[in-house]
PDB file of N, CA and C in Angstrom:
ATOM      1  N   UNK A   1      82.330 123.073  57.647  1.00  0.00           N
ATOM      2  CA  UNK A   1      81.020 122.469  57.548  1.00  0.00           C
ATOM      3  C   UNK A   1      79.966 123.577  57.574  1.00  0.00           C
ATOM      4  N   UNK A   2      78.666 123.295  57.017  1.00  0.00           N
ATOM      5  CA  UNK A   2      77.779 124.093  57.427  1.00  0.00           C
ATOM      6  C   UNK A   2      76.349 123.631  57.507  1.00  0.00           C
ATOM      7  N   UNK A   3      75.929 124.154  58.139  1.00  0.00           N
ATOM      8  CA  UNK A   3      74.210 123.765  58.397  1.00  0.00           C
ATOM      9  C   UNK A   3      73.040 124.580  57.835  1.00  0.00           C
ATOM     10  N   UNK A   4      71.949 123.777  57.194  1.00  0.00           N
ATOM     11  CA  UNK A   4      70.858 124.590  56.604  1.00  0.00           C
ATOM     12  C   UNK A   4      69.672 124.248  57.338  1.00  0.00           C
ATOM     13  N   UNK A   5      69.205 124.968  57.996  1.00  0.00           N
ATOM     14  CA  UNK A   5      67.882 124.864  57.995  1.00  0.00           C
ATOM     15  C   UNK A   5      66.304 125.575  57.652  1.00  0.00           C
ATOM     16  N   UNK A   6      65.603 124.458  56.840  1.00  0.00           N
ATOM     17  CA  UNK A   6      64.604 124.766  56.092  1.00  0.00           C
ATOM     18  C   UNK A   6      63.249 124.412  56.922  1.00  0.00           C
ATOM     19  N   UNK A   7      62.299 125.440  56.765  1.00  0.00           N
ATOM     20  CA  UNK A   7      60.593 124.315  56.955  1.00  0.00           C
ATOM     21  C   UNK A   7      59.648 125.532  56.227  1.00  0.00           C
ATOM     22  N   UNK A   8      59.004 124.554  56.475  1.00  0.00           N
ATOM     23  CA  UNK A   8      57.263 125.391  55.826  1.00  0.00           C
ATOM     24  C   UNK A   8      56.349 125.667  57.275  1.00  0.00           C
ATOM     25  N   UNK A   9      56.106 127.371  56.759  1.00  0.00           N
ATOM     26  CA  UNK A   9      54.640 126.876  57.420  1.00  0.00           C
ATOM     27  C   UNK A   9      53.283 126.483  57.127  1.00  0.00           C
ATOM     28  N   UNK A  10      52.706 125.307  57.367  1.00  0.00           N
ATOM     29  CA  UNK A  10      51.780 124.805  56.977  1.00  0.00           C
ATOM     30  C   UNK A  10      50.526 125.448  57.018  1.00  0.00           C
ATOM     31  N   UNK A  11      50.089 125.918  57.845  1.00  0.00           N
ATOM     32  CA  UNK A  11      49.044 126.774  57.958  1.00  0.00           C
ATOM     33  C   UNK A  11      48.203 126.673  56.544  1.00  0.00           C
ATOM     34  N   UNK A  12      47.085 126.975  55.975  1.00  0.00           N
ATOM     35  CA  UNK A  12      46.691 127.026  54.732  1.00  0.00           C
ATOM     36  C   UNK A  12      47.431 126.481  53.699  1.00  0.00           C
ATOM     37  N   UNK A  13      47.843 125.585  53.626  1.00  0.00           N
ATOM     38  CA  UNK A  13      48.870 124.337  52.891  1.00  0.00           C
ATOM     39  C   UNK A  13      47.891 123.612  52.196  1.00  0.00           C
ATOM     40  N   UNK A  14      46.746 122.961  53.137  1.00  0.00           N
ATOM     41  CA  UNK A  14      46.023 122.167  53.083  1.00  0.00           C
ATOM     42  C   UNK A  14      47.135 120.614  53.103  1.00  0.00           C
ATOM     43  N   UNK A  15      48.358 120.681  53.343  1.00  0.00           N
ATOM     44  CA  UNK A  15      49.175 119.557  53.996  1.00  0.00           C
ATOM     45  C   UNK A  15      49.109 119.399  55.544  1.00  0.00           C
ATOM     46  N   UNK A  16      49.414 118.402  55.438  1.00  0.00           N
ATOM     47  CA  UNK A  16      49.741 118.012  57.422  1.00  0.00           C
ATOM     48  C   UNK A  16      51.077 117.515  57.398  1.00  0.00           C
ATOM     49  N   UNK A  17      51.527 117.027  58.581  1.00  0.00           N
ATOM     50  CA  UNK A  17      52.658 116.946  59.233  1.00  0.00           C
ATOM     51  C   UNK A  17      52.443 115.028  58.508  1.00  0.00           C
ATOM     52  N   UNK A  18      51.488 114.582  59.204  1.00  0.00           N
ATOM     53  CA  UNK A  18      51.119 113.392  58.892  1.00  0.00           C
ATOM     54  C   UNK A  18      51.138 113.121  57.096  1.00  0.00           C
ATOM     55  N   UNK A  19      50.463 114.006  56.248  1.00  0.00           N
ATOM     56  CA  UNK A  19      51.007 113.431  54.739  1.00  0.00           C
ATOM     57  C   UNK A  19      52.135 114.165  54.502  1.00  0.00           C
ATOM     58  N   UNK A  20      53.216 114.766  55.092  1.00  0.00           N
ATOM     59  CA  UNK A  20      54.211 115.321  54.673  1.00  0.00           C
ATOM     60  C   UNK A  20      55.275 113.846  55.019  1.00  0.00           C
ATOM     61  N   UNK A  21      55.066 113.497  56.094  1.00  0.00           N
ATOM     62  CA  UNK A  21      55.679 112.087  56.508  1.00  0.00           C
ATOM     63  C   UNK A  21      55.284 110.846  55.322  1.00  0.00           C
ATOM     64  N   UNK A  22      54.105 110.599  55.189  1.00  0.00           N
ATOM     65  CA  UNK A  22      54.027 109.814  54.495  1.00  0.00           C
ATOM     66  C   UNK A  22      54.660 109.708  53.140  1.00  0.00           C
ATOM     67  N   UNK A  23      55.115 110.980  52.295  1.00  0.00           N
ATOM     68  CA  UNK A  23      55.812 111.121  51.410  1.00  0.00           C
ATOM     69  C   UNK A  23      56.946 110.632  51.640  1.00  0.00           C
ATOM     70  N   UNK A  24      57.581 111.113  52.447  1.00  0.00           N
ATOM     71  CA  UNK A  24      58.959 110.028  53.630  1.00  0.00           C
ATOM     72  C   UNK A  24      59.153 108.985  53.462  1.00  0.00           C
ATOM     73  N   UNK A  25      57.966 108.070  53.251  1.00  0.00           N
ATOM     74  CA  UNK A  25      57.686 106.677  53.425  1.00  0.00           C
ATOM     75  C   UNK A  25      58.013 106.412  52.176  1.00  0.00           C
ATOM     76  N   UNK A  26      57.281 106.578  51.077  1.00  0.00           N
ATOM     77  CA  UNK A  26      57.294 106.775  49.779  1.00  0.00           C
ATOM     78  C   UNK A  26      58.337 106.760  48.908  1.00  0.00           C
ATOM     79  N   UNK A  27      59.395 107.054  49.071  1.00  0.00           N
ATOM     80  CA  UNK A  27      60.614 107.511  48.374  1.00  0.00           C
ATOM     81  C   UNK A  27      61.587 108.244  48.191  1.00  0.00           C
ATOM     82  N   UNK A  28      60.993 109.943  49.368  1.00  0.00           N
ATOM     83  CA  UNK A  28      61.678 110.475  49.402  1.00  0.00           C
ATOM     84  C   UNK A  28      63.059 111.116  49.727  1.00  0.00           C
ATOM     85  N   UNK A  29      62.931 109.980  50.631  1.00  0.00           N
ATOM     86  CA  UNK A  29      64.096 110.029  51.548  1.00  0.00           C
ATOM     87  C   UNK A  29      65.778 109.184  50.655  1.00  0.00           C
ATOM     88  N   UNK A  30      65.305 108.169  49.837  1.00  0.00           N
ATOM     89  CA  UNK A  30      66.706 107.822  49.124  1.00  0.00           C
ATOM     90  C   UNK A  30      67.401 108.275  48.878  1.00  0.00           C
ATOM     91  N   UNK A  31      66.857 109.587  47.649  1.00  0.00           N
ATOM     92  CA  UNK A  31      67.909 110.213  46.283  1.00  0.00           C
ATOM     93  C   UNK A  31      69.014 110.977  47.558  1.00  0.00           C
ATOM     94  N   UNK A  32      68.636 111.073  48.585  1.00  0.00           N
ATOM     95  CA  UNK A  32      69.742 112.289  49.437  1.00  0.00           C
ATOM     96  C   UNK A  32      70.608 111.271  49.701  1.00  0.00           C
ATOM     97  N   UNK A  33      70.650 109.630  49.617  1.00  0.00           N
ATOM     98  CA  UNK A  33      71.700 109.051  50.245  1.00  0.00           C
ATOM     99  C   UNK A  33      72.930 109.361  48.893  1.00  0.00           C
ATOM    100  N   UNK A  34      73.085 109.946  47.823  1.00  0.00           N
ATOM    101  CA  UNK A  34      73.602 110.056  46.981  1.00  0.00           C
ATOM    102  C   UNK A  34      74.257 111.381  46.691  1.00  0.00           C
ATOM    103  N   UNK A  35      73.993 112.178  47.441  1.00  0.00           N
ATOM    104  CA  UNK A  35      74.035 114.098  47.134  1.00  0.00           C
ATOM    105  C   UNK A  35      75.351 114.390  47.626  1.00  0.00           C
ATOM    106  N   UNK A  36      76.344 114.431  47.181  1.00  0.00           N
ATOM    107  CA  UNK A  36      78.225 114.880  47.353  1.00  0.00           C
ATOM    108  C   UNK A  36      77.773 115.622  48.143  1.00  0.00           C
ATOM    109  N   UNK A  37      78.792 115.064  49.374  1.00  0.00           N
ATOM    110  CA  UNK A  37      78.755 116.407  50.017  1.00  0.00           C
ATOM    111  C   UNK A  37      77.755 116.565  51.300  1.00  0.00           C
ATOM    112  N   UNK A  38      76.802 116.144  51.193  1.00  0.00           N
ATOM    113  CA  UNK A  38      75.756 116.086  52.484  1.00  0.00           C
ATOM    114  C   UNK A  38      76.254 114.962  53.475  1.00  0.00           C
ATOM    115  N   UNK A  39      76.255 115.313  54.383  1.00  0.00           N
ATOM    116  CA  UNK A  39      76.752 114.683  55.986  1.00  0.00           C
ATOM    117  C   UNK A  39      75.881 114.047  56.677  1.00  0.00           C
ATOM    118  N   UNK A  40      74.257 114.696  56.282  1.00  0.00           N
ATOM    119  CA  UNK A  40      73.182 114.055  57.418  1.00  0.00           C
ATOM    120  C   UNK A  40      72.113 115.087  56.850  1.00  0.00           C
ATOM    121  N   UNK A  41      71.193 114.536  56.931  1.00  0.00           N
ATOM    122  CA  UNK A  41      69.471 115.363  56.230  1.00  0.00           C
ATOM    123  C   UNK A  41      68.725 114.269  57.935  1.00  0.00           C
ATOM    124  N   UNK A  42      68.155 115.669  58.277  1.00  0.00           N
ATOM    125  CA  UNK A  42      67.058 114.825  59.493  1.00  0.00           C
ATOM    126  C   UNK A  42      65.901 116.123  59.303  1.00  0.00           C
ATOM    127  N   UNK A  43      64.765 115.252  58.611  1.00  0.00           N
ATOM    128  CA  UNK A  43      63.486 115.798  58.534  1.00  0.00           C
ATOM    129  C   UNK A  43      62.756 116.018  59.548  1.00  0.00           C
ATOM    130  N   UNK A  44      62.011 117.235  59.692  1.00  0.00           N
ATOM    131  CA  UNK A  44      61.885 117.746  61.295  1.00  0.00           C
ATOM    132  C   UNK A  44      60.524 117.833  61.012  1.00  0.00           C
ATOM    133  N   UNK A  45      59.993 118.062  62.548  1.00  0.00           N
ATOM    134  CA  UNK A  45      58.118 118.502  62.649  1.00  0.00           C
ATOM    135  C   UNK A  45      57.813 119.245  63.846  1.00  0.00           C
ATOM    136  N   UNK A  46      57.184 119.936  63.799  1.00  0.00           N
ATOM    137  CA  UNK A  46      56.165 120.849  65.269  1.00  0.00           C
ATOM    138  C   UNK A  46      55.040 120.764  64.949  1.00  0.00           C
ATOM    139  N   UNK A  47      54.640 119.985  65.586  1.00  0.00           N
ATOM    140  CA  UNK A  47      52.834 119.934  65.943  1.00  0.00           C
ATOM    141  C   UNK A  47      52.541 121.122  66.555  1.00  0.00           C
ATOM    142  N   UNK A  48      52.636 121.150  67.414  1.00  0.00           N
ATOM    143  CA  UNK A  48      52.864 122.370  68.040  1.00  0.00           C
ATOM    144  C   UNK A  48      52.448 123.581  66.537  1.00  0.00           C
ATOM    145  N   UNK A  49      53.369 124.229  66.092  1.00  0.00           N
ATOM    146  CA  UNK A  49      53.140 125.147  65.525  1.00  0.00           C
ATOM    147  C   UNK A  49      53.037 124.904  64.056  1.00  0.00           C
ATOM    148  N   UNK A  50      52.467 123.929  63.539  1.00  0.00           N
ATOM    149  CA  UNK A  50      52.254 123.233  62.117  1.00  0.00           C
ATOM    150  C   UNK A  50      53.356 123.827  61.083  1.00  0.00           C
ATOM    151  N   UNK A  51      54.545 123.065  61.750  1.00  0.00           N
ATOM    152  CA  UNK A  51      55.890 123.498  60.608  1.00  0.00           C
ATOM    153  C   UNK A  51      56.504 122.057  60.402  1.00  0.00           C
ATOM    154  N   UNK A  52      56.946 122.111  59.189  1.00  0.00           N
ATOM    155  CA  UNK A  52      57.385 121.113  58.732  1.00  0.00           C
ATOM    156  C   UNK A  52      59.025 121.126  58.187  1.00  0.00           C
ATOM    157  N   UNK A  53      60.116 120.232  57.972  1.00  0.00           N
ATOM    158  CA  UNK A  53      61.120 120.907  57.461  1.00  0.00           C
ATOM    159  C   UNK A  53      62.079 119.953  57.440  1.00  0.00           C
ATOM    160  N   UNK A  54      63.760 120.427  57.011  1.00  0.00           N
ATOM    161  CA  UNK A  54      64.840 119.921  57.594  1.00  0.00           C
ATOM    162  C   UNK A  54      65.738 120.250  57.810  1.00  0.00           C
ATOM    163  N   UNK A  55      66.668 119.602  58.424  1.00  0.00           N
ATOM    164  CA  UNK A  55      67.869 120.456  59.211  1.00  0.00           C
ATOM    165  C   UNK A  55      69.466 119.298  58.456  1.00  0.00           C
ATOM    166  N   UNK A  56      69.996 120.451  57.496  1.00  0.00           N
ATOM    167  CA  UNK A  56      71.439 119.410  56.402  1.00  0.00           C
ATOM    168  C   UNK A  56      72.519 119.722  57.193  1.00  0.00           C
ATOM    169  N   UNK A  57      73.491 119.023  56.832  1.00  0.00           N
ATOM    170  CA  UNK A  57      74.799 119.009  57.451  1.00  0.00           C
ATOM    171  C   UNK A  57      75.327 118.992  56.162  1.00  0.00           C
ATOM    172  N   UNK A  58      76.283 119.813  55.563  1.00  0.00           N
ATOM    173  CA  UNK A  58      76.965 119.836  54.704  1.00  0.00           C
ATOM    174  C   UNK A  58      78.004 119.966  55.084  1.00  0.00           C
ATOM    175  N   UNK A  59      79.619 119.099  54.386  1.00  0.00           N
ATOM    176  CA  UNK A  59      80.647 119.205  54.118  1.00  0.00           C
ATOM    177  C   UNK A  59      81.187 120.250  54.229  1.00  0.00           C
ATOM    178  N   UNK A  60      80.999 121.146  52.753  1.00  0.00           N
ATOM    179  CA  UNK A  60      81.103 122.306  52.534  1.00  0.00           C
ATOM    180  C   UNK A  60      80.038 123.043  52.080  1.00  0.00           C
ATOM    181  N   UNK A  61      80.103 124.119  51.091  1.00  0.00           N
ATOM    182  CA  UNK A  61      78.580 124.598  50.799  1.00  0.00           C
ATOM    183  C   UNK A  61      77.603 123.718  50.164  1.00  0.00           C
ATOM    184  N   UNK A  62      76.727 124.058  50.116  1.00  0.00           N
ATOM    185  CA  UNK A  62      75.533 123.053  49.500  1.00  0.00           C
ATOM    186  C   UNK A  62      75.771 122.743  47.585  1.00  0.00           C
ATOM    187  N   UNK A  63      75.819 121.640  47.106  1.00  0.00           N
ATOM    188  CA  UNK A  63      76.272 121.547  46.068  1.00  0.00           C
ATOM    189  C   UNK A  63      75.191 122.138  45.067  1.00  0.00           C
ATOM    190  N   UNK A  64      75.277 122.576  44.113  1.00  0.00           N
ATOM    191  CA  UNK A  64      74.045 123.375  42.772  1.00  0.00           C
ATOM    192  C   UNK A  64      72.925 122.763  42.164  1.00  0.00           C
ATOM    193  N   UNK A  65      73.424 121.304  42.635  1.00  0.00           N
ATOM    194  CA  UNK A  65      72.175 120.303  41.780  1.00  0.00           C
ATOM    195  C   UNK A  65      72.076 119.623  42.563  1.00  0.00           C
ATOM    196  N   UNK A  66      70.762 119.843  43.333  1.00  0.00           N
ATOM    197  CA  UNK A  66      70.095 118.653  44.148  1.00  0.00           C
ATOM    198  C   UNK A  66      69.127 118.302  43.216  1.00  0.00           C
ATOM    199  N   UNK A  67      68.559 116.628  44.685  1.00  0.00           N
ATOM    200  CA  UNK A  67      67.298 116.043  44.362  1.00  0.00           C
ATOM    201  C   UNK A  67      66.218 117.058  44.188  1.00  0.00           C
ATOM    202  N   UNK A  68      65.304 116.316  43.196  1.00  0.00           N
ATOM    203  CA  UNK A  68      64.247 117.511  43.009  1.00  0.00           C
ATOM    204  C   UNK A  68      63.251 117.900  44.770  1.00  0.00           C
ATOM    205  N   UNK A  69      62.736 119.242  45.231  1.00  0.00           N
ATOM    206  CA  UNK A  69      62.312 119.234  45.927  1.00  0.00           C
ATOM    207  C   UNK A  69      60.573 119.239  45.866  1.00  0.00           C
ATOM    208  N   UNK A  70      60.489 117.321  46.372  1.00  0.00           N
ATOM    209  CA  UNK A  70      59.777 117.498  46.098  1.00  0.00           C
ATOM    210  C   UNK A  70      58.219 117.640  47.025  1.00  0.00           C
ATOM    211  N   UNK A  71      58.664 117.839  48.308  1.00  0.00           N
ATOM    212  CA  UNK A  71      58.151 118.531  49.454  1.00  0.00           C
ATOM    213  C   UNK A  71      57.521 120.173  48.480  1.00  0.00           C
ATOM    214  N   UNK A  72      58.191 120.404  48.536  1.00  0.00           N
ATOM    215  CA  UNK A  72      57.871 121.913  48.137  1.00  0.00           C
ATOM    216  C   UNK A  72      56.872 121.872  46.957  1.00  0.00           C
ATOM    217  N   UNK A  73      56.747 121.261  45.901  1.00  0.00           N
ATOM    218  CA  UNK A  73      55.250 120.854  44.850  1.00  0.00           C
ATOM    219  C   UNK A  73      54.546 120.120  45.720  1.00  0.00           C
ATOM    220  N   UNK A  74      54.747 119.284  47.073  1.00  0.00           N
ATOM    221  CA  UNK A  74      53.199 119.244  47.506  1.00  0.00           C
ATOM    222  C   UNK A  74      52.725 120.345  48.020  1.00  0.00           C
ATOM    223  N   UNK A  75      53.592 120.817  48.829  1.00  0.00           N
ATOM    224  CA  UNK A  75      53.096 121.815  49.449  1.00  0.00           C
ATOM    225  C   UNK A  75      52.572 122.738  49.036  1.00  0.00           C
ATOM    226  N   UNK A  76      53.481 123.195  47.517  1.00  0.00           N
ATOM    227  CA  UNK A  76      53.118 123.995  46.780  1.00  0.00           C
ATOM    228  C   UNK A  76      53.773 125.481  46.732  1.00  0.00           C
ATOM    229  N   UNK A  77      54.908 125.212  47.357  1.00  0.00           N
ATOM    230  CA  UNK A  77      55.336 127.062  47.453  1.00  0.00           C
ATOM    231  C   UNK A  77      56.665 126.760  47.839  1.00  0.00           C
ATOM    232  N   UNK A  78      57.639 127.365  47.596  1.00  0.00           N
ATOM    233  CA  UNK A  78      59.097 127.462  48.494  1.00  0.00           C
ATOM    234  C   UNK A  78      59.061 127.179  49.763  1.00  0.00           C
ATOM    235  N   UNK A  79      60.224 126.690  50.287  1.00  0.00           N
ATOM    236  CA  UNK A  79      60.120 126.878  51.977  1.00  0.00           C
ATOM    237  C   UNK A  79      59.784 128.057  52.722  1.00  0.00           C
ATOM    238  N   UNK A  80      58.876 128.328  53.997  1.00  0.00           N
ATOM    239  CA  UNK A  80      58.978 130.068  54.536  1.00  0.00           C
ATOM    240  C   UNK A  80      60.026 130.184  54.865  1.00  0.00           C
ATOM    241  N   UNK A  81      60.900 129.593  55.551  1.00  0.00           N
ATOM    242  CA  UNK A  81      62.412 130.007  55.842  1.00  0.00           C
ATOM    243  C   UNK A  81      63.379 128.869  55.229  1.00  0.00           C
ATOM    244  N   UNK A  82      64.448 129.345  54.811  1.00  0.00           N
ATOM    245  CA  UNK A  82      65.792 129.243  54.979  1.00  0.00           C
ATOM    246  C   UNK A  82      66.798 130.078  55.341  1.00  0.00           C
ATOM    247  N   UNK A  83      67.630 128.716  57.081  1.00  0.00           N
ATOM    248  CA  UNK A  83      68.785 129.814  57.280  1.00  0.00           C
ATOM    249  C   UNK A  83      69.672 128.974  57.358  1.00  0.00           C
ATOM    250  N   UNK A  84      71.163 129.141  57.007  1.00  0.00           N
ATOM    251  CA  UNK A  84      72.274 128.675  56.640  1.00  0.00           C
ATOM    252  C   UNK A  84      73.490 129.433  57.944  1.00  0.00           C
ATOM    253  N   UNK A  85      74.031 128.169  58.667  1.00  0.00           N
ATOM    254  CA  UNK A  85      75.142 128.312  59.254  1.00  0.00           C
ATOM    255  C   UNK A  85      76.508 127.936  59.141  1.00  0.00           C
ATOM    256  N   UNK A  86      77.381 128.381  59.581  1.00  0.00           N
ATOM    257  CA  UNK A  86      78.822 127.710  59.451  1.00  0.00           C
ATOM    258  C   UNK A  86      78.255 127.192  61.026  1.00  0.00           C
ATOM    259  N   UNK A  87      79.366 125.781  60.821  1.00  0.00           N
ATOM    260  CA  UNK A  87      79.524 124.967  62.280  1.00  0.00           C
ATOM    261  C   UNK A  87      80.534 125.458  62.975  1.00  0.00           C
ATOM    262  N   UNK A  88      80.456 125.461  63.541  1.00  0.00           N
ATOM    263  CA  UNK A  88      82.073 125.921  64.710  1.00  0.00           C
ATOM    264  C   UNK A  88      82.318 124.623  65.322  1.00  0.00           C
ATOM    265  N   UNK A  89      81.814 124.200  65.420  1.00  0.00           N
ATOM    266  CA  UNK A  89      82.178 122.464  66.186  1.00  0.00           C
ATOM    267  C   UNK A  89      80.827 121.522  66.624  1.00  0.00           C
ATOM    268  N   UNK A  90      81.579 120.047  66.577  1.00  0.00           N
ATOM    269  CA  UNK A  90      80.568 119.338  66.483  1.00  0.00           C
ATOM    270  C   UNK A  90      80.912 118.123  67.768  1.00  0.00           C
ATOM    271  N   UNK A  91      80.297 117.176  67.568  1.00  0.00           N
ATOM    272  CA  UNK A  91      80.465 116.351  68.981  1.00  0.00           C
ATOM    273  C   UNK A  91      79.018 115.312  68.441  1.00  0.00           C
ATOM    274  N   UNK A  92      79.396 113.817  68.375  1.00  0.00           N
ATOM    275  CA  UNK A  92      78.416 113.118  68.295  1.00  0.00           C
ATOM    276  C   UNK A  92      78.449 112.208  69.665  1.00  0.00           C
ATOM    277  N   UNK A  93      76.963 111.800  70.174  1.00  0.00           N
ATOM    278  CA  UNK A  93      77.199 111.379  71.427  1.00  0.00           C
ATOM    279  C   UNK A  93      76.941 109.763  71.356  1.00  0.00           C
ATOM    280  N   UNK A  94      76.999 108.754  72.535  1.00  0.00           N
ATOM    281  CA  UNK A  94      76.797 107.482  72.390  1.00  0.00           C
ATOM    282  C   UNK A  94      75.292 106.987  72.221  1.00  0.00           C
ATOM    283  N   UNK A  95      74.795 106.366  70.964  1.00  0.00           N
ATOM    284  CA  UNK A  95      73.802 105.962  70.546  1.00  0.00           C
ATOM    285  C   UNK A  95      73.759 104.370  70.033  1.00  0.00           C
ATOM    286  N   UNK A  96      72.478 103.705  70.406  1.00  0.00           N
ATOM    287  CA  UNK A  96      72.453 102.786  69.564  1.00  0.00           C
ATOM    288  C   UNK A  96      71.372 102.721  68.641  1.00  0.00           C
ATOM    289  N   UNK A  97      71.257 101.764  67.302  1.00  0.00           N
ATOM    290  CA  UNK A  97      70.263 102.529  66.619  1.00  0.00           C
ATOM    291  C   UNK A  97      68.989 101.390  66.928  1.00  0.00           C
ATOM    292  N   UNK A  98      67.858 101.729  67.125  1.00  0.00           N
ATOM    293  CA  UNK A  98      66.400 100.930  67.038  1.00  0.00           C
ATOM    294  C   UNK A  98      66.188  99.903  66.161  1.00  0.00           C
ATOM    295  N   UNK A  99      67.103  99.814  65.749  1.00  0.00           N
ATOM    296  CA  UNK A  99      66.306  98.673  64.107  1.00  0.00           C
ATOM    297  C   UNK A  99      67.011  99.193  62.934  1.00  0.00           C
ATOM    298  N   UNK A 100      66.839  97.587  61.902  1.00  0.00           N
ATOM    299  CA  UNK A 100      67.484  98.051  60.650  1.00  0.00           C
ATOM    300  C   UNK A 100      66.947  99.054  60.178  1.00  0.00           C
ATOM    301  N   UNK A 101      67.674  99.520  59.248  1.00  0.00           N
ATOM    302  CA  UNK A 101      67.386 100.956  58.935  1.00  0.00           C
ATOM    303  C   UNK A 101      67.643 102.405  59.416  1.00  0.00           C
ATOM    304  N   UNK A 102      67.553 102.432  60.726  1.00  0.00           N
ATOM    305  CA  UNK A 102      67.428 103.481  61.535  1.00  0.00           C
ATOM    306  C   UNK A 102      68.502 104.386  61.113  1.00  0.00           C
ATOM    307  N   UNK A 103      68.519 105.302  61.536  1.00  0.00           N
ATOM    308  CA  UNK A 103      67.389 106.731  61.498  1.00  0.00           C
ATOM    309  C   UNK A 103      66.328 106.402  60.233  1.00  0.00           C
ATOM    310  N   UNK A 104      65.222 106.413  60.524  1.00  0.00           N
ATOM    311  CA  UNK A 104      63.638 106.885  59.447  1.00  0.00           C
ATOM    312  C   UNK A 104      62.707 107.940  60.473  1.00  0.00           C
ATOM    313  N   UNK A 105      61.995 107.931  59.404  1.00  0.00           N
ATOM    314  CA  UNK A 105      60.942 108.619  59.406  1.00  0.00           C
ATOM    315  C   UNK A 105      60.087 108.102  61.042  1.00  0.00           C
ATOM    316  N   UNK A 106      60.213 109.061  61.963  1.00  0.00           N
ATOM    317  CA  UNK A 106      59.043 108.439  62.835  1.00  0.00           C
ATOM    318  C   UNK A 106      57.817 108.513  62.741  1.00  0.00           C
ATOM    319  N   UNK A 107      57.267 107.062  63.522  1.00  0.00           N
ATOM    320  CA  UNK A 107      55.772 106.905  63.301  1.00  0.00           C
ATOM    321  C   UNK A 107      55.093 107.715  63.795  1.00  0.00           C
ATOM    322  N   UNK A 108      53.751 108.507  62.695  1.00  0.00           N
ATOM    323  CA  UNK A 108      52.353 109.154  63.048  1.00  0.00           C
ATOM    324  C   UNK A 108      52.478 109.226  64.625  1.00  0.00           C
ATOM    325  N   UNK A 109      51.815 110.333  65.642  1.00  0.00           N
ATOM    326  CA  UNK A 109      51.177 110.140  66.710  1.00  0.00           C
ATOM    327  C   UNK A 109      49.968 110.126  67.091  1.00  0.00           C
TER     328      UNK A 109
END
């Protein structure tokens, strides 16, 4: 397995955390229920330090043709980081989920 994690820093973006979510709302979140190979996409945020991003679980390596990214044309630039791990092990713990749907996008604060 391996793990990617991506974000922006927002800073001079002229995006927020808040319309980066709302895109979320919008549509973006489907086309990944379809992508061979991906295990779990959980879209991340720091208020705190105005970064935006996400953190993949892949199978194996990341497949050559993804959904278009389309975070990155609002934003307007590549992600500032990407870093890519192998998993060494995993462990899911006891959860129940909030509502149909769940996992989404959480609400604005």
């Amino acid at each position: 397995m391996r793990a990617e994690l991506v974000w922006w820093e927002l800073d001079g973006t002229g995006r927020t955390i808040d319309s980066l979510n709302e895109h979320l709302r919008t549509g973006a979140v489907e086309p990944w229920a379809q992508v061979p190979g991906l295990r779990l996409k959980l879209w991340i945020a720091d208020r705190a330090g105005n970064r935006w991003g996400a953190v993949m679980i892949w199978e194996n390596d990341r497949p050559a043709h993804l959904p278009p990214n389309l975070a990155a044309g609002l934003i307007g630039r590549p992600p500032t980081h990407r870093l890519a791990f192998d998993v060494e092990a995993a462990v899911e713990g006891h959860w129940s989920p909030a509502g149909p749907g769940e996992p989404g996008p959480a609400p604005p604060r």
